[in-house]
Protein backbone atom coordinates (compact mmCIF):
# COMPACT_ATOMS: atom_id res chain seq x y z
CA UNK A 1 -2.73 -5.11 23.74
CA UNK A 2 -1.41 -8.82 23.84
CA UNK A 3 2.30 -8.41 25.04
CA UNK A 4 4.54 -11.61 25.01
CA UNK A 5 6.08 -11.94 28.60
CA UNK A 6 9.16 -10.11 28.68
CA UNK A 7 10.82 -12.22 31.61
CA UNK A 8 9.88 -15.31 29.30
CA UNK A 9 11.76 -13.36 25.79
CA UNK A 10 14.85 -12.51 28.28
CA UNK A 11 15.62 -15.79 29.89
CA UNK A 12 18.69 -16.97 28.93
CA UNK A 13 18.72 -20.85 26.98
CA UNK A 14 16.66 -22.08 24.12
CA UNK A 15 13.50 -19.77 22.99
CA UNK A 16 10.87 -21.17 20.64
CA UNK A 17 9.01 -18.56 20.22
CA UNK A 18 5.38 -18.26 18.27
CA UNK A 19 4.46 -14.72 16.97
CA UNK A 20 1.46 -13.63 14.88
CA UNK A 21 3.24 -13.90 11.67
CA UNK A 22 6.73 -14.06 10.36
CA UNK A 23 8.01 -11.94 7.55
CA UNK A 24 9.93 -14.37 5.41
CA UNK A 25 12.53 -13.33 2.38
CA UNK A 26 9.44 -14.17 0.15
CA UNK A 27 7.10 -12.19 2.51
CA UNK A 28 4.81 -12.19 5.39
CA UNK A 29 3.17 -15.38 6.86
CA UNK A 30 0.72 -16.56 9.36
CA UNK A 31 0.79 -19.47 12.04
CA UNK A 32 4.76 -19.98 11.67
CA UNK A 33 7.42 -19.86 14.61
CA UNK A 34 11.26 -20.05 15.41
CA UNK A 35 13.57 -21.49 17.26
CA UNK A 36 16.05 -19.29 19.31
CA UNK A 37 19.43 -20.70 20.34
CA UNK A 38 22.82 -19.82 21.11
CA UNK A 39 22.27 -16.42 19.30
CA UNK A 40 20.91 -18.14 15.93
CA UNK A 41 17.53 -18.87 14.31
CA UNK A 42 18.26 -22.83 14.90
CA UNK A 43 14.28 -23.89 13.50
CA UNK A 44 12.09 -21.42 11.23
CA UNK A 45 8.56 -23.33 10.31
CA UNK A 46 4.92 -23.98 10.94
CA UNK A 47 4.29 -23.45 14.64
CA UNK A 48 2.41 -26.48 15.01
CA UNK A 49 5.56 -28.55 13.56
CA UNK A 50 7.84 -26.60 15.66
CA UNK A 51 5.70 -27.06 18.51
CA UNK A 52 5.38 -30.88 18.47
CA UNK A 53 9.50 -31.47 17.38
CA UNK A 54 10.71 -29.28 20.11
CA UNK A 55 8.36 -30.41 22.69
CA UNK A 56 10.99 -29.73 25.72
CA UNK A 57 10.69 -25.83 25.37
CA UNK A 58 7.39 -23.82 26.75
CA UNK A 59 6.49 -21.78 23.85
CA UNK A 60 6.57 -17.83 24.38
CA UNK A 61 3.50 -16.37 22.30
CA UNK A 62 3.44 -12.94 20.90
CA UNK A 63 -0.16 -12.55 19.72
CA UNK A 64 -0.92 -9.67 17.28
CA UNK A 65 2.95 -9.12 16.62
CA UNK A 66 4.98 -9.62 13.24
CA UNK A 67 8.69 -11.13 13.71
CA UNK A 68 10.76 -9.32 10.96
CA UNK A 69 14.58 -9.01 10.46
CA UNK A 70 16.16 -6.33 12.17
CA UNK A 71 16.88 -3.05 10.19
CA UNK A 72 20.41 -2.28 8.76
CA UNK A 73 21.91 0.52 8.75
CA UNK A 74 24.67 0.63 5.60
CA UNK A 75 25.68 3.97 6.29
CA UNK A 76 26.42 5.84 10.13
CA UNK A 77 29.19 8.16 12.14
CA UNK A 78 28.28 6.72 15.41
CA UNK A 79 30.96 9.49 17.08
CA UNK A 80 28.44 12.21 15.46
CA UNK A 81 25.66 12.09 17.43
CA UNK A 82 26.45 15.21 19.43
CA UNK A 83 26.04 17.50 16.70
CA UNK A 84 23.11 16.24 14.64
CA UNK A 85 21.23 18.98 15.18
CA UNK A 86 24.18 21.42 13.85
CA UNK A 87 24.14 20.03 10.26
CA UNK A 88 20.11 21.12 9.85
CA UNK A 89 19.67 23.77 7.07
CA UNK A 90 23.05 23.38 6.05
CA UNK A 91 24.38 23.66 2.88
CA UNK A 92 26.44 20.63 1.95
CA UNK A 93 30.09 19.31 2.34
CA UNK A 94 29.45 20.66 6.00
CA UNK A 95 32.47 18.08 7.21
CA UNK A 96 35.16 20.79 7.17
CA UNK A 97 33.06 23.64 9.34
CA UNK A 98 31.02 21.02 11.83
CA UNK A 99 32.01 17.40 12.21
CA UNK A 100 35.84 17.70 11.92
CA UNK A 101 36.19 20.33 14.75
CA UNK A 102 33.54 18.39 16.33
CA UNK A 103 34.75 15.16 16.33
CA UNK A 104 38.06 16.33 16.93
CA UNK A 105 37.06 17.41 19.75
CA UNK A 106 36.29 14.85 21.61
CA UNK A 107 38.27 12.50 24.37
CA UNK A 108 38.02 9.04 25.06
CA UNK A 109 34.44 9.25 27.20
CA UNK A 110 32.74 11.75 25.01
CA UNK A 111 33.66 9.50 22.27
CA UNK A 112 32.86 6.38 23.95
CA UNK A 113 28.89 8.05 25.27
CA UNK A 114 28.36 9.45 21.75
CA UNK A 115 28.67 6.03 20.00
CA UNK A 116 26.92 4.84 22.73
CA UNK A 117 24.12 7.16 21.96
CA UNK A 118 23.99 6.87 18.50
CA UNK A 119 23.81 2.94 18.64
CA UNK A 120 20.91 3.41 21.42
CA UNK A 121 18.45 5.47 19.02
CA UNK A 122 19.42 3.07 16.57
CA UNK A 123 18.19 0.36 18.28
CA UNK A 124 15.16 1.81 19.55
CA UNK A 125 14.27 2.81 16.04
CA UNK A 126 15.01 -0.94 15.07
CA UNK A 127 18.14 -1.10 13.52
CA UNK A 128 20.35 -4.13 14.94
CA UNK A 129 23.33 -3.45 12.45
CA UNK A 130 24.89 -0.64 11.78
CA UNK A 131 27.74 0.56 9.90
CA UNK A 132 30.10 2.76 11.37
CA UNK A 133 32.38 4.61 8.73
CA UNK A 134 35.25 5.78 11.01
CA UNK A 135 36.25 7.83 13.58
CA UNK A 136 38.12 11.16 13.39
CA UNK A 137 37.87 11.68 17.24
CA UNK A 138 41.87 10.98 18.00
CA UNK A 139 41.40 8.00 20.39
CA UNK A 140 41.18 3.83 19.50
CA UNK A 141 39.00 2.95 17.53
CA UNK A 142 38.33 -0.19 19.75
CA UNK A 143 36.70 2.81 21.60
CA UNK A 144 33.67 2.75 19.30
CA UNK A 145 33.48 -0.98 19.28
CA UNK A 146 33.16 -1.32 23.31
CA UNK A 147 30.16 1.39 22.75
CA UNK A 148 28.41 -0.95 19.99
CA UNK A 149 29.23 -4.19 22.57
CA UNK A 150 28.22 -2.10 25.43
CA UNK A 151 24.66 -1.31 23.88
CA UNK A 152 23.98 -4.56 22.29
CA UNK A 153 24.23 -3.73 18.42
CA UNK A 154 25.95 -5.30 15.45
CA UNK A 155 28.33 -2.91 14.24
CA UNK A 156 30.64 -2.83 10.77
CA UNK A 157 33.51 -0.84 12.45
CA UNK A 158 35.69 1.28 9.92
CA UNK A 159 39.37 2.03 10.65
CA UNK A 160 40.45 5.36 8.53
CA UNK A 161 43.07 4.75 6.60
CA UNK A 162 43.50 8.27 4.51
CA UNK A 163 47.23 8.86 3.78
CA UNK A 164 46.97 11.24 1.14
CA UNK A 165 48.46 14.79 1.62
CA UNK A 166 46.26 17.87 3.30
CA UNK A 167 43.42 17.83 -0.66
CA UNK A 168 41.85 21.05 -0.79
CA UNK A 169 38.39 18.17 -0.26
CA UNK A 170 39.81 15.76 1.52
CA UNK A 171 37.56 15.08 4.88
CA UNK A 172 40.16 15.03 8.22
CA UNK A 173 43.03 13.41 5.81
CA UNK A 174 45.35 13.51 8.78
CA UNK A 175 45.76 9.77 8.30
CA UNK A 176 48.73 7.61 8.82
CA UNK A 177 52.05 7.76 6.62
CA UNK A 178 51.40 5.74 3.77
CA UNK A 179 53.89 2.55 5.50
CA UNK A 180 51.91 2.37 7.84
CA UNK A 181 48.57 2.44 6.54
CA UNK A 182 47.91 -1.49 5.19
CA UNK A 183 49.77 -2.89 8.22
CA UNK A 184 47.14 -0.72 10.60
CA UNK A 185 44.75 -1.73 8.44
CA UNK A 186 45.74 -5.73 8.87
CA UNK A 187 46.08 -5.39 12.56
CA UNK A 188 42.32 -3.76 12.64
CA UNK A 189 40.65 -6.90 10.22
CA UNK A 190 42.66 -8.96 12.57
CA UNK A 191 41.32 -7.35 15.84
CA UNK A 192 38.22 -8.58 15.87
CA UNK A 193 37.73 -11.66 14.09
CA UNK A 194 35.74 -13.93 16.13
CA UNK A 195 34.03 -10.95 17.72
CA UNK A 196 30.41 -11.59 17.88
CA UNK A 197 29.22 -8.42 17.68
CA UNK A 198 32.04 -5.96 15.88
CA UNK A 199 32.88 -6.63 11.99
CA UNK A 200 36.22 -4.97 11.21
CA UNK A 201 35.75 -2.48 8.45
CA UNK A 202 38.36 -0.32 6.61
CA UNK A 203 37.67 3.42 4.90
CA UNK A 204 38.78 6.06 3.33
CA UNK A 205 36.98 9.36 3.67
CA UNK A 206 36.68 9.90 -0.03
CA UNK A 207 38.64 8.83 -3.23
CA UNK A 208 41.03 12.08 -3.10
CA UNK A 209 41.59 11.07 1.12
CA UNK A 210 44.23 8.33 -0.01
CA UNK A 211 46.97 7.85 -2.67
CA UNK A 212 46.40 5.04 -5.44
CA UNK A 213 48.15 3.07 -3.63
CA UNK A 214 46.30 2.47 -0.77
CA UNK A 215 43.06 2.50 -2.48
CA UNK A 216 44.16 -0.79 -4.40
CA UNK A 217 46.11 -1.87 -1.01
CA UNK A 218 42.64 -1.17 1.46
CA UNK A 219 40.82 -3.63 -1.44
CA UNK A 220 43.06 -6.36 -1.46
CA UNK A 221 43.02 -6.55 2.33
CA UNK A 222 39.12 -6.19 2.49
CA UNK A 223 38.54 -8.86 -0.40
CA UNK A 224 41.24 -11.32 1.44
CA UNK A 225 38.99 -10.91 4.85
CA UNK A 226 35.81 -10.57 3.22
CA UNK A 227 34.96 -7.46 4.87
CA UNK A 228 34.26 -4.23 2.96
CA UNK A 229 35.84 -0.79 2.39
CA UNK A 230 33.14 2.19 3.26
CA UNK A 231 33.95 5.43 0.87
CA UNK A 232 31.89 8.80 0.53
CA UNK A 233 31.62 8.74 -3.43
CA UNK A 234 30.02 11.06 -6.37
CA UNK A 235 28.33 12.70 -3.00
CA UNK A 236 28.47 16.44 -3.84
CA UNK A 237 28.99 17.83 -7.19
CA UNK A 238 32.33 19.73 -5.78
CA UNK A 239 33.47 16.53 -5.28
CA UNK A 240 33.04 15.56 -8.62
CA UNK A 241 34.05 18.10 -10.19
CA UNK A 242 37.62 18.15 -8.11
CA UNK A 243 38.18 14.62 -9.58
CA UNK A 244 37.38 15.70 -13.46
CA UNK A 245 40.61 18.35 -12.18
CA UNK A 246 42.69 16.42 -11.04
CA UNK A 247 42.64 12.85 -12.65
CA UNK A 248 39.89 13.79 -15.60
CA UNK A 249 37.66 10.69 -14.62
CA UNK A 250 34.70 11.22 -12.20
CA UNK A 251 35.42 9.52 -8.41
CA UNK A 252 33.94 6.07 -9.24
CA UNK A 253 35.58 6.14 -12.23
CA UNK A 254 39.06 7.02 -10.67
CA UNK A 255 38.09 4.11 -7.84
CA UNK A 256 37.61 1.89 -11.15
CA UNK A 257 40.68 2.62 -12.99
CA UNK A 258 43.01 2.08 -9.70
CA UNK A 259 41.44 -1.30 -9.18
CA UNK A 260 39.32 -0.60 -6.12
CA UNK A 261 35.96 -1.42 -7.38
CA UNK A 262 34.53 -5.09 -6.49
CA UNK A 263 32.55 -6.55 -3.90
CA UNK A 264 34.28 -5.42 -1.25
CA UNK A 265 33.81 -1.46 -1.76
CA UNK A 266 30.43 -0.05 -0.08
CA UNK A 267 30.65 3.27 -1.59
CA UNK A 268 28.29 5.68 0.63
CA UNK A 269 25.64 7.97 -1.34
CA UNK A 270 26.37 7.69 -4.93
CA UNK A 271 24.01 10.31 -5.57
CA UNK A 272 25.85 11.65 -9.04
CA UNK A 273 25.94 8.76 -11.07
CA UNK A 274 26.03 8.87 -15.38
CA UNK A 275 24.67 5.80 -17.21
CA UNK A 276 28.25 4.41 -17.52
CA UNK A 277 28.74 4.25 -13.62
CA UNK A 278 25.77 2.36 -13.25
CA UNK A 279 27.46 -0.14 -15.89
CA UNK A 280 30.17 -0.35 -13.55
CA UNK A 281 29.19 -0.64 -10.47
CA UNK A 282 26.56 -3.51 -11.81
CA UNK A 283 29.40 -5.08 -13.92
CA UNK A 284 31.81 -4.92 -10.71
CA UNK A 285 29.15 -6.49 -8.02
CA UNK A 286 30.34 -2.75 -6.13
CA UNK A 287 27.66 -1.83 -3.35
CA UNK A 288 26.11 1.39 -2.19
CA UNK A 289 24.54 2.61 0.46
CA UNK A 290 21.48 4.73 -0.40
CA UNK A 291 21.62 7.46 2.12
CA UNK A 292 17.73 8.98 1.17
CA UNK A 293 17.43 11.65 4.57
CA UNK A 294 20.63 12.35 4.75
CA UNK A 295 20.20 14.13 1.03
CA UNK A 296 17.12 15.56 1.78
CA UNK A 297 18.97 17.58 4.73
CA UNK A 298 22.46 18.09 3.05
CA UNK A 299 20.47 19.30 -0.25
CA UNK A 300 22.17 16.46 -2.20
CA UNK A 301 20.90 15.15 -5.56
CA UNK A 302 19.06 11.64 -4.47
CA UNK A 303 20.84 8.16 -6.26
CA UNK A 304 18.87 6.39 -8.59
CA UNK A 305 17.91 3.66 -6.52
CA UNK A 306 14.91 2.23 -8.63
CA UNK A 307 17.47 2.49 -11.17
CA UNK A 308 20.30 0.46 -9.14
CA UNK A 309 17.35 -2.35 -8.04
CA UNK A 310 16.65 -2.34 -12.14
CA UNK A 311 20.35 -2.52 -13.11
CA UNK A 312 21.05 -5.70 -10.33
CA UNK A 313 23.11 -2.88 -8.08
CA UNK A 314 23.75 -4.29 -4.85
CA UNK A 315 22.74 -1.83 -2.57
CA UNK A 316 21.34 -1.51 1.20
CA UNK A 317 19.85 1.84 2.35
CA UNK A 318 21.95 4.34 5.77
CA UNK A 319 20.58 6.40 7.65
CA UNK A 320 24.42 8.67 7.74
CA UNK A 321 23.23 9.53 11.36
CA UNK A 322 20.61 11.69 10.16
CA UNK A 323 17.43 10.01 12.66
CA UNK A 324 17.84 6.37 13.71
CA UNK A 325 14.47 5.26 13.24
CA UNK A 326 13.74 2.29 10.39
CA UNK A 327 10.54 2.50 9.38
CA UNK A 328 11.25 6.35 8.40
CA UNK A 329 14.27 5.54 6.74
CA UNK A 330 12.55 3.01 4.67
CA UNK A 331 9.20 5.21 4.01
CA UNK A 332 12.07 8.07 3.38
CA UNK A 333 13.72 5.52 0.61
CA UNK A 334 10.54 4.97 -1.32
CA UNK A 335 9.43 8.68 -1.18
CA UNK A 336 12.72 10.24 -2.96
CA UNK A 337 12.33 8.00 -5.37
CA UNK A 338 8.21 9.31 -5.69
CA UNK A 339 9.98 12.68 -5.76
CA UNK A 340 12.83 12.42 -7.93
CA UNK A 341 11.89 10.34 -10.31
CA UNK A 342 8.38 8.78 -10.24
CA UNK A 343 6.71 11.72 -10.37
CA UNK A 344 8.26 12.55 -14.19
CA UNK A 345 7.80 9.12 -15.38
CA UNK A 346 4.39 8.39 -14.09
CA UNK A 347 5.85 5.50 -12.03
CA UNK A 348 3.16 5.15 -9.16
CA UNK A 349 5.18 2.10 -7.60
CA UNK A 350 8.59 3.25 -7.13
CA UNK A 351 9.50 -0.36 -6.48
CA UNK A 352 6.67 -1.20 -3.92
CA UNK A 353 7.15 -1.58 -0.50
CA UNK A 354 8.82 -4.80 -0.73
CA UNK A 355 11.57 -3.55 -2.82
CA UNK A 356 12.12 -1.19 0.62
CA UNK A 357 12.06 -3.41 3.30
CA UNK A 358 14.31 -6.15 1.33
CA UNK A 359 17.43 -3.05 0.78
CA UNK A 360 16.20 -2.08 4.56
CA UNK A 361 17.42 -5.55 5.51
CA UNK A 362 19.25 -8.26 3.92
CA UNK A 363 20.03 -5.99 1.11
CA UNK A 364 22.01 -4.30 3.59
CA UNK A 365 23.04 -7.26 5.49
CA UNK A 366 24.69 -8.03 1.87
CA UNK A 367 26.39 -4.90 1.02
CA UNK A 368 28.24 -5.26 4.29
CA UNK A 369 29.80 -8.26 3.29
CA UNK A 370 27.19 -9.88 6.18
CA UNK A 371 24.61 -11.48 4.34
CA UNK A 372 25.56 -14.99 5.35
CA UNK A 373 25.07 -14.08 9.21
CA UNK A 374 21.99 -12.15 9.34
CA UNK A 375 19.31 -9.83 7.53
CA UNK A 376 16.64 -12.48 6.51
CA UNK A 377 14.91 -14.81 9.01
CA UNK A 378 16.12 -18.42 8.59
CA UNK A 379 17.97 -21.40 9.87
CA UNK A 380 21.11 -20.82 10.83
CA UNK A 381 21.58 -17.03 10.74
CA UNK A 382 22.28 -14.74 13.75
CA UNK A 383 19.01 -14.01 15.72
CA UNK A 384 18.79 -10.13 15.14
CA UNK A 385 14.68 -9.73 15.01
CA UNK A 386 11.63 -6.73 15.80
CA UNK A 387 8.65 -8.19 17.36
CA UNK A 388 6.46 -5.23 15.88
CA UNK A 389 2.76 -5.00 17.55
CA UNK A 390 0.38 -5.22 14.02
CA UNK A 391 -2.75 -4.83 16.34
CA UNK A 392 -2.48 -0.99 16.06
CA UNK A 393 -4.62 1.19 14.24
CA UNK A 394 -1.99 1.87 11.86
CA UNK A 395 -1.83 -1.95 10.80
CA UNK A 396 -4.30 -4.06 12.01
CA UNK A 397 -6.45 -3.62 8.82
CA UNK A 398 -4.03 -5.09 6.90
CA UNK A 399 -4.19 -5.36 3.29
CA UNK A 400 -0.47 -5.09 2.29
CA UNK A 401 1.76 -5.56 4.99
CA UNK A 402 4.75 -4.86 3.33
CA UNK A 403 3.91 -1.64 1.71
CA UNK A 404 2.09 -0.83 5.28
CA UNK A 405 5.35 -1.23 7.19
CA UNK A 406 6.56 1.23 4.80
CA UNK A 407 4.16 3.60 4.71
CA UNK A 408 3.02 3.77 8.12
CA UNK A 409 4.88 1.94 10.71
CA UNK A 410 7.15 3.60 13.28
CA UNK A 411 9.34 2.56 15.86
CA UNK A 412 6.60 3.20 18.72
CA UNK A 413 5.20 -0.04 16.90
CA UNK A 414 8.22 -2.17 18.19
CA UNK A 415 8.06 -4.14 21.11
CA UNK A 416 10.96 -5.92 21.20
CA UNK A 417 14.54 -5.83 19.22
CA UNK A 418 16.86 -9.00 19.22
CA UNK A 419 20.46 -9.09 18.52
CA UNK A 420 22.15 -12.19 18.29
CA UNK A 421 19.40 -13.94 20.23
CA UNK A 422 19.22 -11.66 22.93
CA UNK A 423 16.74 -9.25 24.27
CA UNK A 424 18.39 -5.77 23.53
CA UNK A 425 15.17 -3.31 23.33
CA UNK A 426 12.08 -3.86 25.02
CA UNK A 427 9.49 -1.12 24.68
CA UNK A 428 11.99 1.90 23.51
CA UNK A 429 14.30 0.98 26.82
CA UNK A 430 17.37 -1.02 26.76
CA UNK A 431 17.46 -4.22 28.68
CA UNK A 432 19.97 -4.57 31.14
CA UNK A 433 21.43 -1.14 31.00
CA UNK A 434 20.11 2.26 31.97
CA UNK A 435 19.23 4.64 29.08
CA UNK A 436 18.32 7.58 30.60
CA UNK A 437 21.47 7.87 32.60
CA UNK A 438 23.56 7.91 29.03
CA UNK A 439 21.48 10.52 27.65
CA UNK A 440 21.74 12.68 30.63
CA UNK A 441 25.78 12.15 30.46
CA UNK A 442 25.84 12.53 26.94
CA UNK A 443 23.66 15.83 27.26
CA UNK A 444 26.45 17.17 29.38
CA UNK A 445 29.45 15.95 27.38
CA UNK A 446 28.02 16.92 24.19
CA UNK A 447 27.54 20.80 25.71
CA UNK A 448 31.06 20.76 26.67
CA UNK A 449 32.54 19.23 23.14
CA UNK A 450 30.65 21.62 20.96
CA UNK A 451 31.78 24.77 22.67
CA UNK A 452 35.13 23.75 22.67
CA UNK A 453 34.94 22.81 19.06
CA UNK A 454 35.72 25.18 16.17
CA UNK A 455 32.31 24.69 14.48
CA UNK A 456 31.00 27.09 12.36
CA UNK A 457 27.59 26.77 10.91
CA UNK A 458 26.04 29.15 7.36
CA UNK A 459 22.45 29.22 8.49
CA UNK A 460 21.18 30.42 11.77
CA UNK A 461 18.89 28.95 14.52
CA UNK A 462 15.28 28.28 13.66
CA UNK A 463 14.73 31.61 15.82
CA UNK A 464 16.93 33.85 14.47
CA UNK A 465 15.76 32.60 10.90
CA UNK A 466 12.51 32.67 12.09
CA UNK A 467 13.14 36.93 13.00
CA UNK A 468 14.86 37.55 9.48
CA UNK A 469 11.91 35.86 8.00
CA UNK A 470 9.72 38.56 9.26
CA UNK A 471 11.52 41.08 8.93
CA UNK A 472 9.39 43.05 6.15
CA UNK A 473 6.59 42.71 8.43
CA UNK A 474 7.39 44.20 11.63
CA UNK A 475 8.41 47.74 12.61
CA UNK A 476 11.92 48.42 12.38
CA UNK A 477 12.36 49.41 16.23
CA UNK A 478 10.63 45.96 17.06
CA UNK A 479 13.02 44.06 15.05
CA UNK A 480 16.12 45.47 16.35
CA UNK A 481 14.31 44.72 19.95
CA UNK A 482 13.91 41.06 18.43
CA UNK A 483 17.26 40.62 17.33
CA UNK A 484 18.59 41.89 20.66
CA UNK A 485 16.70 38.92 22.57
CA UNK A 486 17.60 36.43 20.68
CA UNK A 487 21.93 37.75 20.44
CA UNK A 488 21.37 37.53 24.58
CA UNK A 489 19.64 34.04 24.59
CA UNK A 490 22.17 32.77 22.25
CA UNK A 491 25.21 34.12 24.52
CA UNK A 492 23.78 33.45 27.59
CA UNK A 493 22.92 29.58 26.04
CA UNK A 494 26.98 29.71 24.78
CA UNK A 495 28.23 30.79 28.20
CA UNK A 496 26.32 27.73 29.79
CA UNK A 497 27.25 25.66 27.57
CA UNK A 498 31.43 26.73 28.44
CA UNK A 499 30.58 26.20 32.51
């Protein structure tokens, strides 16, 4: 394997650096290089070129590797990552039973080392921008942001802002009084302008989360600032269905009629949307993030993303802190599609893989308002880049690269992860920080925050399922013994878990 020198890629000052190939906006290349300085792409071109006009700088070569934007990631709960696992074979709208007792359960450093966390698998999966849509842990939010700065990932940092009264829907709507709401919000966009790695955010939960009134006010301050408003909308038919109730117009078309549609509104899974919607949100410039895993595991519908792409819906693809990893994400975003609607309409394409790794990147980069400052390599954006080894048996015979990346890369394929010029990832370990010694805290933390929390979960462990599955099967005086086992594992795992 021909690995670029890692002491070389870390050195601080100007990098020019001259990889196999280059994916471009208008695709993969061969024989091109860049220019690395002061956290920016500051020369993309032939290496030869690059070579000869820069001739002060010893070029760094990274044989058999493909430079490629950095994934983003539209759609995350960074203060989630403790209870992943808790939300598998669970029916959906699980925010009331596991992560608002979870999150509310946490304190400032089990808050702090499960951001931490979550931004670390996203980086080793590739991501260099994520989207965090708000904390309900009750501590700063600037919390979360030291996390992101402290791992080395761009982060889209939402401030809550729900104000409306305890909705029988409404996700954690313990917001603030509705005064104070747009001045919090102002003092969060104002926060962290100039930051170079946290983009102030604002959210609401979902539609029925905040009165009118701060719907339209959360738009007008996140169109002034040019930053974007996250919202969970037309996620779960309840949802929907609460909204024909109570205002008789569907959630985006409530969000429409109060004025908060636009550019600046990132509205998170959109996965019931009629033909009319689809005129809106095209006729509004609104964005979505297409969340494809996370309604796989919630049992969602999946949004008509082929349909957005068609339509000229702006739209970026999350991973909602399902698996930070991507390649999966965008091989996960092309087969729903396959499922849910190629398969009826005999389209064998489902946008192609470039179509993928465009909404993967600066499709996302756009949606978060961030499209001028990174997602595509060129001159002049941020330097957030993958150096992903192609000599593997998985893509060395190349034919398609694009659709390859898609189909069959993985993060194990990434060497190296940028962001804003500097070496963040190399080989699945961060750079200048030690990993393993998070995880091991966060294993502890997460023990502790989870048995303290009031989580309750429909569907039992894979190994209690696993004993009701075979239940038909098996003597009656062996099941009992079975289910006896696995009620003493459980307590005995519970008890731990409260020491």
């Amino acid at each position: 394997m021909n690995r670029p020198d890692r002491d070389a890629l870390a050195h601080p000052g100007p990098l020019l650096l001259v990889p196999g190939s280059v994916l471009l906006p208008e695709g993969p290349v061969d024989g091109w290089a860049v220019v690395v300085d002061d956290g920016r792409f500051t020369a993309v071109g032939p290496a030869d070129e690059l070579t000869r006009t820069h001739p002060h700088l010893n070029a760094v070569r990274a044989p058999g590797h493909l430079l490629m934007p950095g994934f983003v990631d539209t759609h995350h709960h960074l203060t989630q990552s403790f209870g992943a696992a808790l939300a598998f074979g669970e029916p959906s709208e699980i925010f009331r039973r596991v992560w608002v007792p979870l999150e509310g359960a946490l304190d400032e450093e089990s808050a702090y080392t499960a951001a931490k966390l979550a931004a670390l698998e996203a980086l080793r999966g590739g991501f260099t921008t994520v989207a965090d849509a708000g904390t309900r842990a009750d501590v700063d939010v600037d919390v979360v942001a030291s996390a992101a700065r402290d791992a080395g990932i761009r982060c889209a940092l939402g401030l809550i802002c729900n104000d409306a009264d305890g909705t029988a829907g409404a996700e954690g709507t313990g917001g603030a009084s509705a005064p104070a709401v747009p001045e919090n919000a102002e003092k969060h966009l104002a926060r962290y302008t100039g930051d170079p790695l946290v983009h102030p955010s604002l959210a609401v939960s979902i539609p029925e989360a905040a009165t009118e009134t701060t719907l339209r006010a959360t738009a007008r301050l996140a169109a002034e600032a040019g930053a974007v408003v996250q919202i969970h909308v037309n996620e779960h038919l309840a949802a929907v269905e609460r909204s024909l109730v109570r205002h008789g117009l569907r959630p985006l078309e409530h969000l429409h009629t109060v004025g908060a549609l636009g550019p600046q509104l990132l509205a998170a899974h959109a996965t019931l949307l009629t033909p009319r919607e689809l005129t809106l949100l095209a006729d509004t410039g609104t964005a979505i993030s297409y969340n494809p895993v996370a309604s796989a595991w919630k049992g969602n519908a999946v949004a008509p993303a082929t349909a957005l792409a068609e339509r000229g819906v702006r739209f970026g693809i999350g991973t909602d802190g399902t698996r930070g990893d991507g390649f999966r994400l965008a091989d996960a975003a092309e087969f729903a599609q396959r499922l849910a609607y190629g398969l009826a309409t005999g389209d064998s394409s489902c946008g192609a893989g470039w179509t993928w790794l465009e909404r993967a990147t600066h499709g996302g980069a756009d949606a978060l308002g961030l499209g001028a400052l990174t997602g595509t390599v060129e001159r002049g954006k941020a330097a957030d880049f993958l150096l992903v080894d192609v000599d593997t048996p998985e893509l060395a015979l190349t034919w398609d690269l694009p659709w390859e990346l898609v189909r069959r890369g993985n993060r194990d394929q990434i060497t190296a992860v940028f962001v804003g010029g500097q070496l963040r990832m190399w080989q699945g370990r961060p750079a200048g920080w030690d990993g393993a010694a998070l995880v091991s805290r966060a294993a502890e933390l997460a023990r502790a925050a989870v048995a303290g929390a009031d989580v309750t979960r429909v569907h039992p462990t894979s190994t209690a399922a696993r004993a009701l599955s075979g239940a038909q099967r098996v003597p009656r005086a062996e099941r009992v013994e079975r289910a006896q086992r696995v009620r003493k594992a459980q307590e005995a795992q519970k008890g731990s878990a409260r020491r």
